[in-house]
Protein backbone atom coordinates (compact mmCIF):
# COMPACT_ATOMS: atom_id res chain seq x y z
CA UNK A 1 -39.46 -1.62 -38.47
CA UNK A 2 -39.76 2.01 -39.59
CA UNK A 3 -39.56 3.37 -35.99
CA UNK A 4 -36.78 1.20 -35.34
CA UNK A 5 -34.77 2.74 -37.96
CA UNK A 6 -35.51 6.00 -36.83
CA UNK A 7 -34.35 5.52 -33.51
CA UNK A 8 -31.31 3.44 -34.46
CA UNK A 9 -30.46 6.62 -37.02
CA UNK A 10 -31.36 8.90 -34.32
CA UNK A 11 -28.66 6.99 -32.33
CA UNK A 12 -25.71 6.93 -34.77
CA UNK A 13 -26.48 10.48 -34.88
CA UNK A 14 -25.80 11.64 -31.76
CA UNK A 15 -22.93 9.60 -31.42
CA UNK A 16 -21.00 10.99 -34.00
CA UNK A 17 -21.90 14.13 -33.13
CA UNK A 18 -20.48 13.34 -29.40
CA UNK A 19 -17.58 11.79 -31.20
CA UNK A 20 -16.62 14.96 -33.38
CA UNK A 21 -17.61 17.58 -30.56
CA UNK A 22 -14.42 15.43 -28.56
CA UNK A 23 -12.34 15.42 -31.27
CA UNK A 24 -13.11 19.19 -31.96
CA UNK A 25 -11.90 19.80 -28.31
CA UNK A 26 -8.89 17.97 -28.25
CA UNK A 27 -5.96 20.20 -29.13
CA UNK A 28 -4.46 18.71 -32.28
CA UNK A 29 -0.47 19.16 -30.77
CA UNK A 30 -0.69 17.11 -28.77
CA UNK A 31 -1.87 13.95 -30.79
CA UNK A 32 0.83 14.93 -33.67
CA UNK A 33 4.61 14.18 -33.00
CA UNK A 34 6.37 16.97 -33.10
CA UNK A 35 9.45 16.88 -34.89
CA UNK A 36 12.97 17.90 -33.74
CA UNK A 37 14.76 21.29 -34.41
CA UNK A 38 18.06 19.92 -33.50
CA UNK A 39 18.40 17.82 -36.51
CA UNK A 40 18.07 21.18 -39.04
CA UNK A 41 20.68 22.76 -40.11
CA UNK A 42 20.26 26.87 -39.37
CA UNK A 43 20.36 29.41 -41.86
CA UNK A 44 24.16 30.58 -41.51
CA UNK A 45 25.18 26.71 -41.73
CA UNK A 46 23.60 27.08 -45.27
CA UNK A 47 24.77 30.63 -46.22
CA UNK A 48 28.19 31.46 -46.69
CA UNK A 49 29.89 33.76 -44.57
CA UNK A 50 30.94 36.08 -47.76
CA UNK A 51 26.87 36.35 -48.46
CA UNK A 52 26.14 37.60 -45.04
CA UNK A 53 28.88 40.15 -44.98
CA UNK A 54 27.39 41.41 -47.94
CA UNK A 55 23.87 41.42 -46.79
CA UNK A 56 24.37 43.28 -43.34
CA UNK A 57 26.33 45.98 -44.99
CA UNK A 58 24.08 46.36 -47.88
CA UNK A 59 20.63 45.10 -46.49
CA UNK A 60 20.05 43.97 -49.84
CA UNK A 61 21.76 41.82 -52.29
CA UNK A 62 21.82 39.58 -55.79
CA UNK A 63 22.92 36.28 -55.73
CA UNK A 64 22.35 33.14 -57.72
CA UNK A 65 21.26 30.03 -56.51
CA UNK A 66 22.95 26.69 -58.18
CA UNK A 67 21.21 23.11 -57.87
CA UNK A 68 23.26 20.09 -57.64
CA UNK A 69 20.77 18.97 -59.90
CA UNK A 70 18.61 20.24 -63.12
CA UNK A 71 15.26 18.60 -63.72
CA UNK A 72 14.75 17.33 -67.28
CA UNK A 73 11.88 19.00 -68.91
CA UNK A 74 11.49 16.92 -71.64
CA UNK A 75 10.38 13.90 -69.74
CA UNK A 76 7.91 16.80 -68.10
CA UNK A 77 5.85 16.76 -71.34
């Protein structure tokens, strides 16, 4: 029974390591779905056209950023 176990564990073994050497080979784009860019809105969608001015004159600017939302902190605790 003892060398049976050994060879059964000596089979398992090289299995998976068949099994991850393939799956280590496989490029991983092309088993995950890749998502469309269409959908997303671009960056001057999002950005008024005011902010931009501003930014390619001055290269930099200050602006603030308001959320249609706030986030109760209390409940946080």
């Amino acid at each position: 029974m003892n060398k049976h176990y050994k060879f059964v564990l000596q089979v398992f073994s090289f299995m998976m390591i068949i099994l991850l050497m393939g799956l280590s080979v496989i490029p991983t784009h092309s088993i995950a779905q890749q998502s469309s860019t269409d959908t997303l809105p671009t960056y001057k969608e999002k950005i008024s056209n005011r902010l931009l001015n501003q930014f390619t004159k001055k290269n930099e600017i200050s602006f603030l950023i308001k959320f249609s939302e706030q986030t109760n902190t209390k409940k946080l605790h």
